[in-house]
C-alpha atoms as a PDB file:
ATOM      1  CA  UNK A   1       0.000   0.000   0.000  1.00  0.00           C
ATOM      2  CA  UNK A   2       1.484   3.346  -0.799  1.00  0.00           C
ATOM      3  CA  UNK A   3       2.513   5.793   1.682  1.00  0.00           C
ATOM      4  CA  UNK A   4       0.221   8.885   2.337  1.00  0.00           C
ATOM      5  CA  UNK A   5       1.409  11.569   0.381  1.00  0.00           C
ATOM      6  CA  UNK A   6       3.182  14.747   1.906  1.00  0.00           C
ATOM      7  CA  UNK A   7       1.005  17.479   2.405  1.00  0.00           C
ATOM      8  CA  UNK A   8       3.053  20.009   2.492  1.00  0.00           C
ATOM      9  CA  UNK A   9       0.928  23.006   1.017  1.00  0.00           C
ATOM     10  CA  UNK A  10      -1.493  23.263   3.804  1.00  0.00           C
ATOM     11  CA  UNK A  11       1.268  24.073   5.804  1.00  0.00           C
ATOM     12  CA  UNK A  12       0.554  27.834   5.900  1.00  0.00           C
ATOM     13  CA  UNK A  13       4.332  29.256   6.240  1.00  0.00           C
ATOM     14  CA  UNK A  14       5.377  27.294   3.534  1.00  0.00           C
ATOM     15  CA  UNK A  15       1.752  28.123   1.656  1.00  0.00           C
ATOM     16  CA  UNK A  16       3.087  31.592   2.022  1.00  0.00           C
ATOM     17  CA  UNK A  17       6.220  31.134   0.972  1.00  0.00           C
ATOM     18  CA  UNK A  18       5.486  29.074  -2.349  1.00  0.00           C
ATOM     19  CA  UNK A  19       2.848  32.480  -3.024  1.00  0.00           C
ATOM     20  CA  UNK A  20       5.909  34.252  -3.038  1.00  0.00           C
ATOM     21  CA  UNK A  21       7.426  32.505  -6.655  1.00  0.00           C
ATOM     22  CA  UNK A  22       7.080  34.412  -9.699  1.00  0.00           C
ATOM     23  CA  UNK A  23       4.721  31.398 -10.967  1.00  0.00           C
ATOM     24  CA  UNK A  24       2.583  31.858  -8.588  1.00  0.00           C
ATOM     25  CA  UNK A  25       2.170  35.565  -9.036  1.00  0.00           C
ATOM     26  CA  UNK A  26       2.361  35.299 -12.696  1.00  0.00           C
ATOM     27  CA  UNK A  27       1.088  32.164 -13.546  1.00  0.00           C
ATOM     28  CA  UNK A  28       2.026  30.347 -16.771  1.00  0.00           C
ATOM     29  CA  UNK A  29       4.126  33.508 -18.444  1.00  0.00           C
ATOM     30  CA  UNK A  30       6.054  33.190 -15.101  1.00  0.00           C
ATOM     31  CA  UNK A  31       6.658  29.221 -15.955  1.00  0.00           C
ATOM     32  CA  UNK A  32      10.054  29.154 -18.268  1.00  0.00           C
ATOM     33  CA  UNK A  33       9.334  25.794 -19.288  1.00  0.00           C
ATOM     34  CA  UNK A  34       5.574  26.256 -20.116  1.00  0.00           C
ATOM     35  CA  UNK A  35       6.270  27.309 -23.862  1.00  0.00           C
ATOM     36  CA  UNK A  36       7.210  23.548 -24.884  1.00  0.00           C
ATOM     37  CA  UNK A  37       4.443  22.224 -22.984  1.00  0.00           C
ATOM     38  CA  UNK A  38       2.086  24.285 -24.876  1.00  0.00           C
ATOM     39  CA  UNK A  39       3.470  23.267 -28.127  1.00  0.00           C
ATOM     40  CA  UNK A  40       3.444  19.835 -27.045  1.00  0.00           C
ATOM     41  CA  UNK A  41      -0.871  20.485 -26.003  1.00  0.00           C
ATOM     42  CA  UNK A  42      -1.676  22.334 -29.106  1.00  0.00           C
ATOM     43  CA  UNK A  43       0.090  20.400 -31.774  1.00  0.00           C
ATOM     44  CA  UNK A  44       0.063  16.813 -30.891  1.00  0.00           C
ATOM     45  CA  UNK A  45       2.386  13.861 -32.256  1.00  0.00           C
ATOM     46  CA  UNK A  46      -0.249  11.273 -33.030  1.00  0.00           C
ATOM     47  CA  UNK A  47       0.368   7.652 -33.962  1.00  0.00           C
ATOM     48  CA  UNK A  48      -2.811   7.683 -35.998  1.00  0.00           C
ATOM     49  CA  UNK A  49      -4.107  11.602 -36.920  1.00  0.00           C
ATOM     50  CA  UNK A  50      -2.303  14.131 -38.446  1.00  0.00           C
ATOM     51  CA  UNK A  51      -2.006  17.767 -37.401  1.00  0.00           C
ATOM     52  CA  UNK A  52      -5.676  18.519 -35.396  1.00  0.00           C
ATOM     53  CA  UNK A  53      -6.994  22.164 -35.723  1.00  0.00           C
ATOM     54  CA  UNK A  54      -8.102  23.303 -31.842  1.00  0.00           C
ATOM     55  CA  UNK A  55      -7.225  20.295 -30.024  1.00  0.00           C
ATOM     56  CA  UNK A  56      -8.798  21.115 -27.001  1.00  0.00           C
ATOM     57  CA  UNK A  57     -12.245  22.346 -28.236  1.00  0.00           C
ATOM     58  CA  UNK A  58     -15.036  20.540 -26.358  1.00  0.00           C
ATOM     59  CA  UNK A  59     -12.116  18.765 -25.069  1.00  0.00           C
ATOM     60  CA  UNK A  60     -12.343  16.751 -21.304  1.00  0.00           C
ATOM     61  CA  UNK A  61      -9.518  17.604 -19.429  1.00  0.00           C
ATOM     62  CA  UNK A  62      -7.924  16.645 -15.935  1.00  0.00           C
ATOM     63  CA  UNK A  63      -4.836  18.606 -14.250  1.00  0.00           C
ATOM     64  CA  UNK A  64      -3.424  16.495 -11.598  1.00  0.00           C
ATOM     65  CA  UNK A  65      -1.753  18.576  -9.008  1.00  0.00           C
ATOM     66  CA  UNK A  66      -3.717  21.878  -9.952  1.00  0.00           C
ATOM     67  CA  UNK A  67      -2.513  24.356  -8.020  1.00  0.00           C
ATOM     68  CA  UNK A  68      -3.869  27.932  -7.929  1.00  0.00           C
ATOM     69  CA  UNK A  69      -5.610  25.996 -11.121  1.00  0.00           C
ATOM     70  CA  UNK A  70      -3.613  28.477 -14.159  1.00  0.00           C
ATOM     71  CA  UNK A  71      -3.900  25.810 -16.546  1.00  0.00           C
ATOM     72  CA  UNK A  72      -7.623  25.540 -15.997  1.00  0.00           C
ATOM     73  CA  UNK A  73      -7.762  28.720 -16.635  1.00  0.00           C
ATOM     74  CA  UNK A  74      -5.998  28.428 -20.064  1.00  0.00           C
ATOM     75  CA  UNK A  75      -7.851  25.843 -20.942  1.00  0.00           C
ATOM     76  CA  UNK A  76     -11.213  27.619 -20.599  1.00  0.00           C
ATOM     77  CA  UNK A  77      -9.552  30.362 -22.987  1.00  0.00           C
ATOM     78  CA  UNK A  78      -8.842  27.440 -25.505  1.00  0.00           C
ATOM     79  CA  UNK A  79     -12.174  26.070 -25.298  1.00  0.00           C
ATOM     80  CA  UNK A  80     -12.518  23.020 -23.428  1.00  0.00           C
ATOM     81  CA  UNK A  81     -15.682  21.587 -22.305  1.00  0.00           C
ATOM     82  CA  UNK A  82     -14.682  20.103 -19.374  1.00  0.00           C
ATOM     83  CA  UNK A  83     -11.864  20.610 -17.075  1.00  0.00           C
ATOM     84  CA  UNK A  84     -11.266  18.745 -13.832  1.00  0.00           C
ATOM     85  CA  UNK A  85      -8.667  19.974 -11.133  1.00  0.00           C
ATOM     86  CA  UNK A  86      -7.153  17.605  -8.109  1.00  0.00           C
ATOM     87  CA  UNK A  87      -4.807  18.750  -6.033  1.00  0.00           C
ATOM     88  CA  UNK A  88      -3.740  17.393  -2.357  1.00  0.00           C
ATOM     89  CA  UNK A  89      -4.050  20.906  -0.721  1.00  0.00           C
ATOM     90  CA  UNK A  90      -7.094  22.226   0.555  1.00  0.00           C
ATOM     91  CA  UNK A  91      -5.320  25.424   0.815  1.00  0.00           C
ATOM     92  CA  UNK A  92      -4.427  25.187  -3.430  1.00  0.00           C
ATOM     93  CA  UNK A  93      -8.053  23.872  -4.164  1.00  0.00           C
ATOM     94  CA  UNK A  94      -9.652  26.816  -1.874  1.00  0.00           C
ATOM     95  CA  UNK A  95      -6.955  29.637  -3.933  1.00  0.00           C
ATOM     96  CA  UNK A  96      -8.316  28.078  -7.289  1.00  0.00           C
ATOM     97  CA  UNK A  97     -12.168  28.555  -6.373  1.00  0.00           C
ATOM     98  CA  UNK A  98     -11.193  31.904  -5.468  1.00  0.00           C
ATOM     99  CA  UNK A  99      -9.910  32.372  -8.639  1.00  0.00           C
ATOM    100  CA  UNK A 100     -12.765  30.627 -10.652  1.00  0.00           C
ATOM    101  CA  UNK A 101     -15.101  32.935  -9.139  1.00  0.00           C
ATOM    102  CA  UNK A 102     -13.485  36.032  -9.788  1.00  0.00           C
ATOM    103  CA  UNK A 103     -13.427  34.928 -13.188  1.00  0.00           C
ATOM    104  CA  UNK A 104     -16.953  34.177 -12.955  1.00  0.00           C
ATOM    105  CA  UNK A 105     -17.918  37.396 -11.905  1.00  0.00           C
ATOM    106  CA  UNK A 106     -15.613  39.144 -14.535  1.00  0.00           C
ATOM    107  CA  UNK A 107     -17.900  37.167 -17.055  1.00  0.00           C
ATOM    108  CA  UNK A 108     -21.249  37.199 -15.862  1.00  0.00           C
ATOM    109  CA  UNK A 109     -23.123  39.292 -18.150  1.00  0.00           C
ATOM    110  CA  UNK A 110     -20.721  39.547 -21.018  1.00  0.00           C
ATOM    111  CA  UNK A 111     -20.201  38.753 -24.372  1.00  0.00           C
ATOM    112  CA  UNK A 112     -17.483  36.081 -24.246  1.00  0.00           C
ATOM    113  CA  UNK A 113     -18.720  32.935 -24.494  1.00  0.00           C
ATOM    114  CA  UNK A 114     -15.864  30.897 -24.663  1.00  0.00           C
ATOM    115  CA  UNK A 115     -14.868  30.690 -20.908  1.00  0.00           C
ATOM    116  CA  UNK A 116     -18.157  30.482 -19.359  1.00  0.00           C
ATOM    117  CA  UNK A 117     -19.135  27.548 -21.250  1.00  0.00           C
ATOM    118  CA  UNK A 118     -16.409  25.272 -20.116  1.00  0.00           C
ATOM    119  CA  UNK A 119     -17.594  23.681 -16.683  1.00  0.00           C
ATOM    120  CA  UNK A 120     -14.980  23.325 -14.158  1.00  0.00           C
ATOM    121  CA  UNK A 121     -14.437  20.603 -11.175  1.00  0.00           C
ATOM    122  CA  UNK A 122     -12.420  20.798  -8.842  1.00  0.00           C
ATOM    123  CA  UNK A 123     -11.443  17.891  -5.858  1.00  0.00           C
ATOM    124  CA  UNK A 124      -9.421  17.406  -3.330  1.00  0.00           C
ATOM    125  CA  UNK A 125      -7.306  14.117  -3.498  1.00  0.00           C
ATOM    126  CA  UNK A 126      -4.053  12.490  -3.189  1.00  0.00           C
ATOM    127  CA  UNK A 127      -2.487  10.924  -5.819  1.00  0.00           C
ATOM    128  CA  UNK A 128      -0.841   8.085  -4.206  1.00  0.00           C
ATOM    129  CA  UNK A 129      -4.741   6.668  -3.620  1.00  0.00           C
ATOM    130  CA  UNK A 130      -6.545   8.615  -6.723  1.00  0.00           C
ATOM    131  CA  UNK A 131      -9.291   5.912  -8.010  1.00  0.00           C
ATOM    132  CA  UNK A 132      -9.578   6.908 -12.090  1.00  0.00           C
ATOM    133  CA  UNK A 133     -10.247   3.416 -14.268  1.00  0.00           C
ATOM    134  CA  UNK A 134     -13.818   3.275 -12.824  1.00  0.00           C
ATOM    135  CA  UNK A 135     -17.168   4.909 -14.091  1.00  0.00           C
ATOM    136  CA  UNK A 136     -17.391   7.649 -14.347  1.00  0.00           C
ATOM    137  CA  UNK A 137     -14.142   8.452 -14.621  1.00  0.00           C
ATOM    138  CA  UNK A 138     -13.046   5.444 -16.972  1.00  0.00           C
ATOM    139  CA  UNK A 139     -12.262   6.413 -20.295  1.00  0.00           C
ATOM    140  CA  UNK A 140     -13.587  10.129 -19.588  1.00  0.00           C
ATOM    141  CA  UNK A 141     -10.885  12.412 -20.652  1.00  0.00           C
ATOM    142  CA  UNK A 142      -8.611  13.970 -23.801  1.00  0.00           C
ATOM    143  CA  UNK A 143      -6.428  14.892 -21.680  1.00  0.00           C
ATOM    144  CA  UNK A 144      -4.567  14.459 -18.938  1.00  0.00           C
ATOM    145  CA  UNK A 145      -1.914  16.937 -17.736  1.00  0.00           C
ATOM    146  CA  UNK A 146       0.430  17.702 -14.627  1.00  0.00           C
ATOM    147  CA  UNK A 147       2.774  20.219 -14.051  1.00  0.00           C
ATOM    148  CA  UNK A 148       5.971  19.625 -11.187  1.00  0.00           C
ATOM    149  CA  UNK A 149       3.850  16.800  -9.386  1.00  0.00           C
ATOM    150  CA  UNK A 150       4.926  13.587 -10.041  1.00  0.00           C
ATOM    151  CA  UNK A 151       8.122  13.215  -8.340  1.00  0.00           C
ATOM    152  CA  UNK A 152       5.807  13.707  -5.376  1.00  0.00           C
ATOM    153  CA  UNK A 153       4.677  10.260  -6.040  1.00  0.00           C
ATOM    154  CA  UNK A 154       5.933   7.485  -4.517  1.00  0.00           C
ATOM    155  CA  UNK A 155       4.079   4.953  -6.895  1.00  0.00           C
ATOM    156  CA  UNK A 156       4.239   6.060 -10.288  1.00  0.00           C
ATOM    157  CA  UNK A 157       3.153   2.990 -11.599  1.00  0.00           C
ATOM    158  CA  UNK A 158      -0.463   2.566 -10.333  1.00  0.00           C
ATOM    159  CA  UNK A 159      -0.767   6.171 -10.819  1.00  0.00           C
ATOM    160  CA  UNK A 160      -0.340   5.874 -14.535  1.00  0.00           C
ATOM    161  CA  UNK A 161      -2.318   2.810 -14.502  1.00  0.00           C
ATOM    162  CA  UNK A 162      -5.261   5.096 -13.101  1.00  0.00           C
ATOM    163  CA  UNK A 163      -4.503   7.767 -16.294  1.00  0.00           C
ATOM    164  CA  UNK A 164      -4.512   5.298 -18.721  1.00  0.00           C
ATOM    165  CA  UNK A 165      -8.023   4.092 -17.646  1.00  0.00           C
ATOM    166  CA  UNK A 166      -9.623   7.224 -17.415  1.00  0.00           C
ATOM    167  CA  UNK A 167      -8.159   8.679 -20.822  1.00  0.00           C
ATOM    168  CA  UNK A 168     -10.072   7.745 -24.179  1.00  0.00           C
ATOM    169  CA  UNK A 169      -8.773   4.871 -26.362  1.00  0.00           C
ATOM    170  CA  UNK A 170     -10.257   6.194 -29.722  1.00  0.00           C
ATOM    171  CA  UNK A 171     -11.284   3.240 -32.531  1.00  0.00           C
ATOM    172  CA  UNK A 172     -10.081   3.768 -36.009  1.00  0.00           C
ATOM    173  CA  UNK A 173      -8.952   7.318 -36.675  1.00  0.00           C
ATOM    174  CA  UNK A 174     -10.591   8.757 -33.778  1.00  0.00           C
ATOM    175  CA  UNK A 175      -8.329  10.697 -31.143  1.00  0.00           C
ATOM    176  CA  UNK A 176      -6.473   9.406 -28.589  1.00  0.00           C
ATOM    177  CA  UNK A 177      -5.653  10.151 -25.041  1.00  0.00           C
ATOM    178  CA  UNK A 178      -3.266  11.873 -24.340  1.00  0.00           C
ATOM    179  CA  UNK A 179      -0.717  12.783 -21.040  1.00  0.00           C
ATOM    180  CA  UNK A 180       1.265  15.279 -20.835  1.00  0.00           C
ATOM    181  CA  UNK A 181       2.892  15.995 -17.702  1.00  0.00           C
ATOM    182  CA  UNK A 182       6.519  17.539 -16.516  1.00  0.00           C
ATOM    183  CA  UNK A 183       8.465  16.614 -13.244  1.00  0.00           C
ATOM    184  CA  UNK A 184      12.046  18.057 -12.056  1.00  0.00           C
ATOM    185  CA  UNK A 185      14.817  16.861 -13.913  1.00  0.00           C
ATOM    186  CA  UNK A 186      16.433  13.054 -12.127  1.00  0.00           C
ATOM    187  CA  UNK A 187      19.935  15.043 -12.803  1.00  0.00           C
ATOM    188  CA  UNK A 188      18.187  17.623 -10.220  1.00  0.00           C
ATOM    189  CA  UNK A 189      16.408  14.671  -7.869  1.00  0.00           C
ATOM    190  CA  UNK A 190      19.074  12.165  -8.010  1.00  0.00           C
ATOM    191  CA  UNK A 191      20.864  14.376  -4.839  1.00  0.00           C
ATOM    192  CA  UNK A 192      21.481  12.411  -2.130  1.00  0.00           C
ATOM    193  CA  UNK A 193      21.874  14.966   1.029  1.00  0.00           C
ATOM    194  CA  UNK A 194      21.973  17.925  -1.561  1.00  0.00           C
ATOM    195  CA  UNK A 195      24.549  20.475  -0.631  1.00  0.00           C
ATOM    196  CA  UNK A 196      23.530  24.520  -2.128  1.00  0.00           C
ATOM    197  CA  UNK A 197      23.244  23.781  -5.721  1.00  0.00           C
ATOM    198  CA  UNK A 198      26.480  24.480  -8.485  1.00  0.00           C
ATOM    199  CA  UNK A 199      29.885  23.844  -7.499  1.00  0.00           C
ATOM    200  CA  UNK A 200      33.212  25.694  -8.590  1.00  0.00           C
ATOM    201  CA  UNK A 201      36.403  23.751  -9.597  1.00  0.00           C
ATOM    202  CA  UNK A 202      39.257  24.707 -10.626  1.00  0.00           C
ATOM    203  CA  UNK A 203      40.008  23.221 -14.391  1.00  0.00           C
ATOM    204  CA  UNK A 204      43.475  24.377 -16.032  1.00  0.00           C
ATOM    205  CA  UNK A 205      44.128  27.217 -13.560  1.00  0.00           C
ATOM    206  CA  UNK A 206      40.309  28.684 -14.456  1.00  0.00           C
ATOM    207  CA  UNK A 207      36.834  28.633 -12.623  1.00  0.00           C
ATOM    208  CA  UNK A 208      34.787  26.160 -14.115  1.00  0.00           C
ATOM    209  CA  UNK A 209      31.143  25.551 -12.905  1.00  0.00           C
ATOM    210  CA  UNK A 210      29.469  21.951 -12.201  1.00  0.00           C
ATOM    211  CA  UNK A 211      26.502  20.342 -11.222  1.00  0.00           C
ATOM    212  CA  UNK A 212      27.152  18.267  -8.567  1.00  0.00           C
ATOM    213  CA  UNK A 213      25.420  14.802  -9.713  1.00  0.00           C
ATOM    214  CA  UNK A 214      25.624  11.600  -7.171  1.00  0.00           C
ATOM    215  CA  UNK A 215      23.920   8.580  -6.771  1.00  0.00           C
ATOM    216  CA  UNK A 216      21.572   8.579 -10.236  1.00  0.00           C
ATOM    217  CA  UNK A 217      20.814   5.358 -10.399  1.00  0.00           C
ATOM    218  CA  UNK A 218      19.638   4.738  -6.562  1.00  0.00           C
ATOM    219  CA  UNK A 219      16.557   5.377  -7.169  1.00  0.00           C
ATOM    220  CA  UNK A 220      13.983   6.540  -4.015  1.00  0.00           C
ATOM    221  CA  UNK A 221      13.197   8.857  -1.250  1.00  0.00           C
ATOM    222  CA  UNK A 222      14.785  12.167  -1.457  1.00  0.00           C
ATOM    223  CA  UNK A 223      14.651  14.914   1.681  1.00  0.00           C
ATOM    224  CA  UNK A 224      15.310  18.259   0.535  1.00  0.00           C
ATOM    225  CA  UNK A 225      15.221  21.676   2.163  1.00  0.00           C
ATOM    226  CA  UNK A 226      12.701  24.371   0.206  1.00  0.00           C
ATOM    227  CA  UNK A 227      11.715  27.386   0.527  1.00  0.00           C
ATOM    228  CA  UNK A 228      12.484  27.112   4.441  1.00  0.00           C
ATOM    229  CA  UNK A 229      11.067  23.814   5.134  1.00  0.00           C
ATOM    230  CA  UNK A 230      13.193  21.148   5.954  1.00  0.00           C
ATOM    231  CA  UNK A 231      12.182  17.333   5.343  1.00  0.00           C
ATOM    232  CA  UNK A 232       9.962  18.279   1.877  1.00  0.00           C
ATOM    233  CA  UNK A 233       9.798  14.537   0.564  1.00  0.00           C
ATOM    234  CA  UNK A 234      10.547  14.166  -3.893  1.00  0.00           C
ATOM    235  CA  UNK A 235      11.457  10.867  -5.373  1.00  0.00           C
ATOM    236  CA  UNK A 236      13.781  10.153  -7.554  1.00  0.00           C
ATOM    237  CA  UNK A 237      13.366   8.067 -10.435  1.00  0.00           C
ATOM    238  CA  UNK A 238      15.828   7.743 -13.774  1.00  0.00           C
ATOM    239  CA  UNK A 239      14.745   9.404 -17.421  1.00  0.00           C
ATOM    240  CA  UNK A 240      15.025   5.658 -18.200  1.00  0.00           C
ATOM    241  CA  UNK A 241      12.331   4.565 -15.458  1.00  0.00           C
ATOM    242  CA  UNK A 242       9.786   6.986 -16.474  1.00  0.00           C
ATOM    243  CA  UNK A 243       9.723   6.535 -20.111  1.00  0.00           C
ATOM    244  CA  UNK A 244       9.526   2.340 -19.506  1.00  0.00           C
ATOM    245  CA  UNK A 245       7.048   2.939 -16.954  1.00  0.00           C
ATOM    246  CA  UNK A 246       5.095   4.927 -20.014  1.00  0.00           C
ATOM    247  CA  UNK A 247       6.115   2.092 -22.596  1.00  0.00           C
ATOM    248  CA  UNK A 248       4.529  -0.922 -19.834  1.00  0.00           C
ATOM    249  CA  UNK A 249       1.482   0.542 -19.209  1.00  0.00           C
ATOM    250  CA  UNK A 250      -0.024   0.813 -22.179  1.00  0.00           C
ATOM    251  CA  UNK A 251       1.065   4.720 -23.672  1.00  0.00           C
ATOM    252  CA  UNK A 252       3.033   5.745 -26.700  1.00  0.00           C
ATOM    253  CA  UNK A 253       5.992   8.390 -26.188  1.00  0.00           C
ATOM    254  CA  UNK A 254       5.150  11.175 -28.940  1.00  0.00           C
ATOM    255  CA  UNK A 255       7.783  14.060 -27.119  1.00  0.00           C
ATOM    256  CA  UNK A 256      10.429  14.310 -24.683  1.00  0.00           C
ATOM    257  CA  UNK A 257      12.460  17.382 -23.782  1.00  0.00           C
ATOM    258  CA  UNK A 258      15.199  18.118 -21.188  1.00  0.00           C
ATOM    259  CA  UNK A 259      14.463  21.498 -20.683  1.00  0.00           C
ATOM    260  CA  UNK A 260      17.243  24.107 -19.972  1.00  0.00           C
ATOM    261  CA  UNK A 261      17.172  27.903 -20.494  1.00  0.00           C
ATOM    262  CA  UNK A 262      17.788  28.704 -24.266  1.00  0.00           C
ATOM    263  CA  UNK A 263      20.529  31.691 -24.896  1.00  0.00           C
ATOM    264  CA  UNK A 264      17.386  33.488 -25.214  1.00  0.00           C
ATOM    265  CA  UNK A 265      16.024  32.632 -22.042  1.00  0.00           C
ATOM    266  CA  UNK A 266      19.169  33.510 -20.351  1.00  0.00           C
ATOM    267  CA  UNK A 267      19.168  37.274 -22.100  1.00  0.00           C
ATOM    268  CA  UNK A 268      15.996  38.063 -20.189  1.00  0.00           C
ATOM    269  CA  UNK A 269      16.617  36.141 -17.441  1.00  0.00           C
ATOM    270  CA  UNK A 270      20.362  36.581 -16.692  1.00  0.00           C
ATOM    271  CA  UNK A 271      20.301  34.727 -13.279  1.00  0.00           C
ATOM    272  CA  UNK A 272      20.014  31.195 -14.915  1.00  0.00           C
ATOM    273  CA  UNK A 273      22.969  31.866 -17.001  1.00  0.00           C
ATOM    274  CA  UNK A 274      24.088  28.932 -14.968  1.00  0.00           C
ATOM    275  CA  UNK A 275      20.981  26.411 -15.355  1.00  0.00           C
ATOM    276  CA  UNK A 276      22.029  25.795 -18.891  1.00  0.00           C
ATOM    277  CA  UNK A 277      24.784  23.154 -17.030  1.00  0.00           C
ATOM    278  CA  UNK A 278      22.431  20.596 -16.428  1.00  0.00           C
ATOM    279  CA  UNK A 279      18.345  20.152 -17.370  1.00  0.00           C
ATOM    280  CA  UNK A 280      16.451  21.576 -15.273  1.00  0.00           C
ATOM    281  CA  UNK A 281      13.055  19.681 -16.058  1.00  0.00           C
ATOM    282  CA  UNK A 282      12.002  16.731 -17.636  1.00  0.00           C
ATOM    283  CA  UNK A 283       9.232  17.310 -20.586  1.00  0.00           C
ATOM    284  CA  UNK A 284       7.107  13.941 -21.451  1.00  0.00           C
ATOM    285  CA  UNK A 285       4.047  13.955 -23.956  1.00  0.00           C
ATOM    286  CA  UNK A 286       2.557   9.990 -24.406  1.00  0.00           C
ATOM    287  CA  UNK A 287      -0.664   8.591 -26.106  1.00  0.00           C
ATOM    288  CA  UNK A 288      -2.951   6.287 -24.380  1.00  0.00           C
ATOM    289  CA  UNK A 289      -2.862   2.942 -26.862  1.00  0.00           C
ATOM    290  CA  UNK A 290      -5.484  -0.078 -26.335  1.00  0.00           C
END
C-alpha cells in the first residue's frame, strides 16, 4: 500500500512562501518551461491523426496537481468543455475557487462565451490513492496533464495505470488520449543529502562551474530543504524509469524534452545563465494505446 502523500501546502508558512514565486504571481508567463508544454498540447504527435486544428475544443480535461488551477484557466480560454482539477491541498483547491469565481464574476453578463461555457471541477485528493479506471471516470478524458507533481509520487506505476483508464482509447482514426505531464529533472532529484546547488572547480588554472550529480541510479526517497522547510519529501526516479514505466502501461511516447534555459532565455533572465549546465526539467508527452 502506498505511503500517504506529503502534504506540504497546507502548511501555511510554507503556503506563504510558495505564493511568493514568480509562478505563482504570474502564472504560466512566469513558468520558463511552459512554452514547450504548450506546443506539445496544441500540436500533438499522433500515432494515428495528423495535425488537429483546436485540439482542445469541447475537449475533457484533468490537471493532476492543480494548483492555484492556471492551466484551468488556459484551458477555458482554448475552449474546453470540461476541465477537472485535483490537487492534495485544501489550501491550493480553496486559492483556485477563489480564482474561478473572480473569473466568474468578470464574465457574468458579457459577451465572451468561450470561458463560461467550459464547466470546471475541482477535488481534493491524493495521488498516491486517486481511483480513475472506474465509471465515471473510466475512459472520460482527452487529456490528462500535470505540471511539477509527479516526483511527489511514490508509486508512479499505479498512478499511470489510473490515467490510462480514465483517458479515451479512440477506434479507427478517432483521437487518442493523451498525457502530458513535466516533473524536475532526475539530474536535479538524483541528490542524495543535496549540498547549495552548483559547485566551482578549478580546471586548467580557471573557474569552471558543475553540477554536482551523485547517486543517479539509486533510485527513491529524497529529503530536501525548500523554501524554508526542511524534510519536503521528492522521489527520484531515472529518465530511463519513467519513459519504460510509459512504454509498460499501455502509452506511446510522442515528445520528450530536457528542458534548460535557451541563450534566449538567459538574455531576459540573466540569473540562470548557470541552469544551462544541467536540465532543469524533464518534458514527457505519451498517447494512451489499447
Amino acid at each position: 500500500m502506498p505511503v500517504k502523500s506529503q502534504n506540504i501546502y497546507d502548511n501555511p508558512e510554507f503556503f506563504v512562501a510558495y505564493g511568493n514565486l514568480p509562478r505563482s504571481q504570474h502564472g504560466l508567463p512566469a513558468a520558463p518551461e511552459w512554452p514547450i508544454l504548450e506546443e506539445m498540447i496544441l500540436n500533438p504527435k499522433s500515432s494515428l491523426t495528423g495535425p488537429i486544428e483546436k485540439p482542445l475544443k469541447e475537449s475533457r480535461i484533468l490537471d493532476l496537481g492543480c494548483g492555484y488551477g492556471w492551466f484551468i484557466r488556459w484551458a477555458r480560454e482554448k475552449g474546453a468543455g470540461y476541465v477537472k482539477g485535483i490537487d492534495i491541498s485544501r489550501n491550493m483547491i480553496e486559492r483556485a475557487k477563489e480564482f474561478e469565481a473572480e473569473i466568474d464574476r468578470q464574465t457574468k453578463n458579457s459577451v465572451t462565451a468561450t470561458m463560461s461555457a467550459t464547466e470546471v471541477a475541482f477535488e481534493i485528493h491524493d495521488l498516491e490513492t486517486l481511483n480513475l479506471r472506474h465509471q465515471p471516470e473510466q475512459g472520460l478524458y482527452d487529456l490528462v496533464y500535470s505540471s511539477l507533481a509527479f516526483h511527489y509520487i511514490e508509486d508512479f506505476v499505479r498512478l499511470l495505470r489510473e490515467i490510462h483508464g480514465c483517458l479515451k482509447k479512440g477506434g479507427g482514426h478517432e483521437r487518442r488520449g493523451r498525457l502530458i505531464f513535466s516533473v524536475e529533472h532526475p539530474v536535479g532529484t538524483a541528490l542524495v543529502n543535496p549540498g547549495p546547488g552548483f559547485k566551482v572547480i578549478q580546471e586548467a588554472g580557471e573557474d569552471m562551474i558543475v553540477w554536482p550529480l551523485n547517486s543517479y541510479s539509486s533510485e527513491g526517497l529524497r529529503l530536501s530543504n525548500w523554501l524554508g522547510t526542511e524534510g519536503v519529501r521528492k522521489y527520484h526516479r531515472t529518465v530511463e524509469t519513467y519513459v519504460t514505466a510509459l512504454l509498460e502501461n499501455g502509452f506511446v511516447l510522442t515528445g520528450l524534452k530536457d528542458w534548460s534555459p535557451s541563450k534566449r532565455d538567459v538574455e531576459g533572465q540573466p540569473e540562470w545563465r548557470n541552469e544551462g549546465h544541467r536540465p532543469y526539467f524533464l518534458l514527457i508527452s505519451a498517447e494512451a494505446r489499447d
